[in-house]
Protein backbone atom coordinates (compact mmCIF):
# COMPACT_ATOMS: atom_id res chain seq x y z
CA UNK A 1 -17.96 41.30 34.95
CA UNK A 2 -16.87 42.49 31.61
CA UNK A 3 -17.30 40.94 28.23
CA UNK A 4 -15.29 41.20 24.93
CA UNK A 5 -16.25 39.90 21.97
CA UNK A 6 -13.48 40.40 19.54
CA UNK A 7 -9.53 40.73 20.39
CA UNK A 8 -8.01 42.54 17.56
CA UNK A 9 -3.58 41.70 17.35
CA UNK A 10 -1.09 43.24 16.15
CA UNK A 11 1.22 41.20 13.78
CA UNK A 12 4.77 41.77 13.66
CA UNK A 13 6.16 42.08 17.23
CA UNK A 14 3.01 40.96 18.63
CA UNK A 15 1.85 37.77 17.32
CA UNK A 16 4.70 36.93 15.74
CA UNK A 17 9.07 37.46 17.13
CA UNK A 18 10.35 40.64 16.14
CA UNK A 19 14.02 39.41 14.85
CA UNK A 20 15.38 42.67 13.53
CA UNK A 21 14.02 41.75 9.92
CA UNK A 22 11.67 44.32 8.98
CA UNK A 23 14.38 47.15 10.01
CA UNK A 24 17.27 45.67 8.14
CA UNK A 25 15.09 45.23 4.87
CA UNK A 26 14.46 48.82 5.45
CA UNK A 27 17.98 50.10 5.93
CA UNK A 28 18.75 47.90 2.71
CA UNK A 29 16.20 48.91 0.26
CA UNK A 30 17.18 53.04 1.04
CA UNK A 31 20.78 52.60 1.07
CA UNK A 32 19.98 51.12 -2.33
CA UNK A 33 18.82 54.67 -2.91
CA UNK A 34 21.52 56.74 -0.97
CA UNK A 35 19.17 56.88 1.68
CA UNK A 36 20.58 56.64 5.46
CA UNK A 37 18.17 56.65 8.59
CA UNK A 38 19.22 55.92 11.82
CA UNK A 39 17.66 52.99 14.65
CA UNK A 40 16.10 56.29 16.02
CA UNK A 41 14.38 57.32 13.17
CA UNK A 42 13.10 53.56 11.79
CA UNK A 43 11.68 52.87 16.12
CA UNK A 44 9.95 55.92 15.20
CA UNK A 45 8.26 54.77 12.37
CA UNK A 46 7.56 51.45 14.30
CA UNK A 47 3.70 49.87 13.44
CA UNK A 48 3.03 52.67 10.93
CA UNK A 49 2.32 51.62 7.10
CA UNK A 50 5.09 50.34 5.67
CA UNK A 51 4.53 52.40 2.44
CA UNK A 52 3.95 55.23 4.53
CA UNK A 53 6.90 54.55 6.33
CA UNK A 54 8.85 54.88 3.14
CA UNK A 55 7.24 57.90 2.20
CA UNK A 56 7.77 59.60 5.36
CA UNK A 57 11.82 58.69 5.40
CA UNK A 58 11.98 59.77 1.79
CA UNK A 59 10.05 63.22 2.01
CA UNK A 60 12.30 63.90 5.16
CA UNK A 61 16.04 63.23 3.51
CA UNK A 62 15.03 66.42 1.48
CA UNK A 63 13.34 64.60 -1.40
CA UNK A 64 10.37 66.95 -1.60
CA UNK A 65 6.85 65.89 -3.23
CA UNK A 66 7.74 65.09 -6.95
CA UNK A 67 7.27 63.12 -9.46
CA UNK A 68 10.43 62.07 -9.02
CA UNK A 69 10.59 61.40 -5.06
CA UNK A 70 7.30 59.57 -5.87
CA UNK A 71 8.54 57.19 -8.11
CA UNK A 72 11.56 56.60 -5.98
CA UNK A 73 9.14 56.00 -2.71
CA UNK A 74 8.01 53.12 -5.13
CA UNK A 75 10.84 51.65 -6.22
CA UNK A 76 12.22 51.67 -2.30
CA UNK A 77 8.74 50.17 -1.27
CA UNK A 78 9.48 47.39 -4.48
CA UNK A 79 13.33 46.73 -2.64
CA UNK A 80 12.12 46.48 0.89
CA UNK A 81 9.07 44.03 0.29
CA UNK A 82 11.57 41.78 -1.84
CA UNK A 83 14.37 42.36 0.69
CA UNK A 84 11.92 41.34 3.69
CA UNK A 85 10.38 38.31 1.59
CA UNK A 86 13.99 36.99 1.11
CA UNK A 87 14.84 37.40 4.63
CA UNK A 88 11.63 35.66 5.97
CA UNK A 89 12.40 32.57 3.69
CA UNK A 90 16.19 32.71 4.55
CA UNK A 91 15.20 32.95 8.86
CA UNK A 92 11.59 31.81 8.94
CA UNK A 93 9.08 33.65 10.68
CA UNK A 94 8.18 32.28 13.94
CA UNK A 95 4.57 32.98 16.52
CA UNK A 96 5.34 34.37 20.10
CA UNK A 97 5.42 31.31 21.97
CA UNK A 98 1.56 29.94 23.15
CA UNK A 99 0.34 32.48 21.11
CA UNK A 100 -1.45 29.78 19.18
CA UNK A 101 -2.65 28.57 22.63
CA UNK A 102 -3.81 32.09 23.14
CA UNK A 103 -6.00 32.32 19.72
CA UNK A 104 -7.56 28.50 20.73
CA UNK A 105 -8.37 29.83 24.37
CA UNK A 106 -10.31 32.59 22.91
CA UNK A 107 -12.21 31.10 20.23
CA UNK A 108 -13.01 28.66 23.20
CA UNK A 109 -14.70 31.38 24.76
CA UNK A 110 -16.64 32.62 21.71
CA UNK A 111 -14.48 35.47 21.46
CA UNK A 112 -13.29 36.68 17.91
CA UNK A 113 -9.87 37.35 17.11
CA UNK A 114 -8.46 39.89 14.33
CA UNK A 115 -5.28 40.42 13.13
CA UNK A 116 -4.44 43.72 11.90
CA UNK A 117 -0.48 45.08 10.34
CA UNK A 118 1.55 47.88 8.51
CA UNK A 119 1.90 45.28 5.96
CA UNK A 120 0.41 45.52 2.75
CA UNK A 121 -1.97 42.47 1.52
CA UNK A 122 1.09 40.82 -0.34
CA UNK A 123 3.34 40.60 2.50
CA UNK A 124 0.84 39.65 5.03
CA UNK A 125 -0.45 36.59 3.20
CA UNK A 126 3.10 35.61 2.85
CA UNK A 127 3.43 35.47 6.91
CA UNK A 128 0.62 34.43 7.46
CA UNK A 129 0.71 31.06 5.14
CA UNK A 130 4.66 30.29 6.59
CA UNK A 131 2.83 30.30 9.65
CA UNK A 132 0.16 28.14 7.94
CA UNK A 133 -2.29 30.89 9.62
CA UNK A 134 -4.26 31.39 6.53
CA UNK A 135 -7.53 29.82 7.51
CA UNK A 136 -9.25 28.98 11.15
CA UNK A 137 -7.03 31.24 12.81
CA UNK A 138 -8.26 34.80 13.10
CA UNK A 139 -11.67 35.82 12.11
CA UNK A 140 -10.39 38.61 10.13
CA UNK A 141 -7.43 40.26 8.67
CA UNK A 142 -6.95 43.70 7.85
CA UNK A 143 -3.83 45.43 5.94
CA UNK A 144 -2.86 49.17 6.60
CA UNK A 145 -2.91 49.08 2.42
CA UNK A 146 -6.94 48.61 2.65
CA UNK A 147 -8.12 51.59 4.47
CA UNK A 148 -7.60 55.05 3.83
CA UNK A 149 -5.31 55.56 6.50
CA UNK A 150 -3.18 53.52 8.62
CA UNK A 151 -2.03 53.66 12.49
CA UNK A 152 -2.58 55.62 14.46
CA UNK A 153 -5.89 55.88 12.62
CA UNK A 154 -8.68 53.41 14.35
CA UNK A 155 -9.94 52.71 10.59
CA UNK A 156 -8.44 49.22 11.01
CA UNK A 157 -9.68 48.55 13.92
CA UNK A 158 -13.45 50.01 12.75
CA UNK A 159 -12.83 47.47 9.25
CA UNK A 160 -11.56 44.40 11.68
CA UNK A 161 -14.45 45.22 13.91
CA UNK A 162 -17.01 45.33 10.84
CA UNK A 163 -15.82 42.42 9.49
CA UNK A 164 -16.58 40.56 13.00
CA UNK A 165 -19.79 42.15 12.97
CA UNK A 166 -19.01 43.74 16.33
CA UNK A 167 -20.80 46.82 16.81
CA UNK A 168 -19.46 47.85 20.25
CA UNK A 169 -16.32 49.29 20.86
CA UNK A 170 -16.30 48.37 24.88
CA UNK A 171 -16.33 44.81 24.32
CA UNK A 172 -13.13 45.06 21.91
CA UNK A 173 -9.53 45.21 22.90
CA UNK A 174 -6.61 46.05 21.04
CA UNK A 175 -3.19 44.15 21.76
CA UNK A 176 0.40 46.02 20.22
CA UNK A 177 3.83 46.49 20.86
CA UNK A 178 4.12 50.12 19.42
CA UNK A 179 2.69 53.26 20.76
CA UNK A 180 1.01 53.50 17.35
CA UNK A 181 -1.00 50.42 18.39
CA UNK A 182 -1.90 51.70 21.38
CA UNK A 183 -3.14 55.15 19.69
CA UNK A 184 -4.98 53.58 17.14
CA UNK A 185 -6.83 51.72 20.09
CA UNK A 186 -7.69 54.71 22.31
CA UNK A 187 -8.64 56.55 18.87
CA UNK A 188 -10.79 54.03 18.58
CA UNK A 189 -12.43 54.18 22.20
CA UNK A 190 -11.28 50.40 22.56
CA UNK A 191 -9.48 48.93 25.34
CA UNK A 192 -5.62 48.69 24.53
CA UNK A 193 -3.39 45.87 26.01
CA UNK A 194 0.48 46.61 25.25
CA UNK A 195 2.82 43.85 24.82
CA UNK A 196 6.94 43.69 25.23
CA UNK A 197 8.18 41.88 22.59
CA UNK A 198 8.80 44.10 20.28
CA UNK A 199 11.18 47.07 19.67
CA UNK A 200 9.49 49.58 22.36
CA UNK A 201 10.26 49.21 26.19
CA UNK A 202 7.50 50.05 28.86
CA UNK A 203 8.30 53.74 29.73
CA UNK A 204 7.92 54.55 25.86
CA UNK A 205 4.28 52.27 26.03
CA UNK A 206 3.62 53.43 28.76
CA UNK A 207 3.26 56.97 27.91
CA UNK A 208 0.26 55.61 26.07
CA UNK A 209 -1.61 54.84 28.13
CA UNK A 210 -2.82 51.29 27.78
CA UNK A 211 -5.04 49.79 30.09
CA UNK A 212 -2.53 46.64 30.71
CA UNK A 213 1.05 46.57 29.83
CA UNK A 214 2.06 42.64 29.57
CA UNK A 215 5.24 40.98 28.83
CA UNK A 216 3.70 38.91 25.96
CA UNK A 217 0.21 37.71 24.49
CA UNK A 218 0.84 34.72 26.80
CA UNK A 219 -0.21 36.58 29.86
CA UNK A 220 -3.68 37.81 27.93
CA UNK A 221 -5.77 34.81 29.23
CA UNK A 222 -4.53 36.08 32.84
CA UNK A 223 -5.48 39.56 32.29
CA UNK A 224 -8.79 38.86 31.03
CA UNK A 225 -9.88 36.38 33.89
CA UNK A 226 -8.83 39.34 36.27
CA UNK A 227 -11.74 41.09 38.11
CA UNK A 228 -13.36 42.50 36.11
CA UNK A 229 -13.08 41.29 32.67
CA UNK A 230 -14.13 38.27 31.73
C-alpha cells in the first residue's frame, strides 16, 4: 500500500469557490490602465503569480520592458490586490464544501497538509484569516511571492515540502484546478490530483496528465483509500 505524508493544495479554486473574483479584479485594475484582455487570455494565465500574471498581460499589449511598463506593472498589481480585497469583503470568501472535513481527515491520519497560491503574502493572509484558517489548519503556507519562481516551477512545492520536513517526493501529492498545478506537480516528481472547481474543464486537465482527476477535494479521502494508496 502506498503512503503520503504531506498533501500540498492549491488555494483559490481548490480549497476555496472560485466566484469569478480574481478575474474581474483583473479586468478592472488594467482597464484602469487602457489595458483589455480577453476570458481567453486571463484562463491562460490561470494559477500563475499574480504579479507575474500582470507582467505577462502588460509586456504582451506592446508595453515593452521599461522603466515605464515597469512601473505601470506596479501600479496595476497595487489596483488589482485592492480591487480583489474589496471584492472579498463585499462577497466573502467561502471553502469548497467538506473541505475542512478533508484537512481534519488527514491530520487524523498523520498526514501534513500545505497550502500553496499565486497570491502574494498580503493577499493570502487576508483569505486565509476570513476563513479563520490562520492557525491549526495547514502545516505550511507558501506564496508564489517567496520563491524565485512561481508555477509551473516545483519551487513551492520543494519550500512547502521543506517546511514539512518531508524529504520524499513519492509520498507527496499535489491537488489543483489549473494545468499549472498539475505541471508544477509532475516538475516536481510528485503525484498530482486535479480538481473541477475551478475555471479549467477535464479535457484541458486532462492533457496534464494527473494521476486522478476528481470533481472536488471532497472525493480525496476516496481516492486515497483506493488500492493502492493509503
Amino acid at each position: 500500500m502506498r503512503q503520503f505524508d504531506l498533501v500540498v493544495f492549491d488555494l483559490g479554486g481548490t480549497t476555496i469557490e472560485d466566484r469569478g473574483d480574481v478575474s474581474k479584479a483583473f479586468t478592472a485594475a488594467l482597464k484602469s490602465h487602457r489595458i483589455d484582455v480577453t476570458d481567453s487570455e486571463l484562463l491562460g494565465c490561470r494559477g500563475r503569480s499574480k504579479l507575474d500574471t500582470v507582467r505577462f498581460l502588460v509586456e504582451k499589449k506592446s508595453w515593452g520592458d521599461t522603466a515605464s511598463s515597469r512601473r505601470t506593472v506596479g501600479r496595476i498589481y497595487e489596483a488589482f490586490r485592492e480591487e480583489l480585497k474589496n471584492r472579498f469583503q463585499e462577497n466573502g470568501v467561502s471553502p469548497i464544501p467538506d473541505a475542512e472535513k478533508v484537512f481534519s481527515w488527514l491530520k487524523g491520519r498523520k498526514i501534513k497538509t500545505a497550502m500553496t497560491t499565486g497570491f502574494d503574502r498580503h493577499i493570502a493572509d487576508f483569505i486565509l484569516k476570513k476563513l479563520s484558517w490562520q492557525k491549526n489548519v495547514f502545516d505550511a503556507t507558501v506564496c508564489g511571492s517567496e520563491v524565485s519562481q512561481g508555477r509551473p516551477a516545483p519551487f513551492m512545492i520543494f519550500r512547502a515540502m521543506e517546511a514539512c520536513r518531508t524529504i520524499d517526493v513519492h509520498r507527496v501529492i499535489k491537488v489543483g484546478d489549473t494545468p499549472v498545478d498539475i505541471q508544477a506537480g509532475t516538475n516536481a516528481g510528485v503525484h498530482t490530483v486535479a480538481v473541477l472547481t475551478g475555471p479549467h474543464d477535464e479535457n484541458s486537465l486532462r492533457k496534464e496528465k494527473p494521476a486522478h482527476i476528481i470533481p472536488s477535494i471532497a472525493e480525496l479521502p476516496d481516492v486515497l483509500k483506493g488500492e493502492g494508496f493509503l
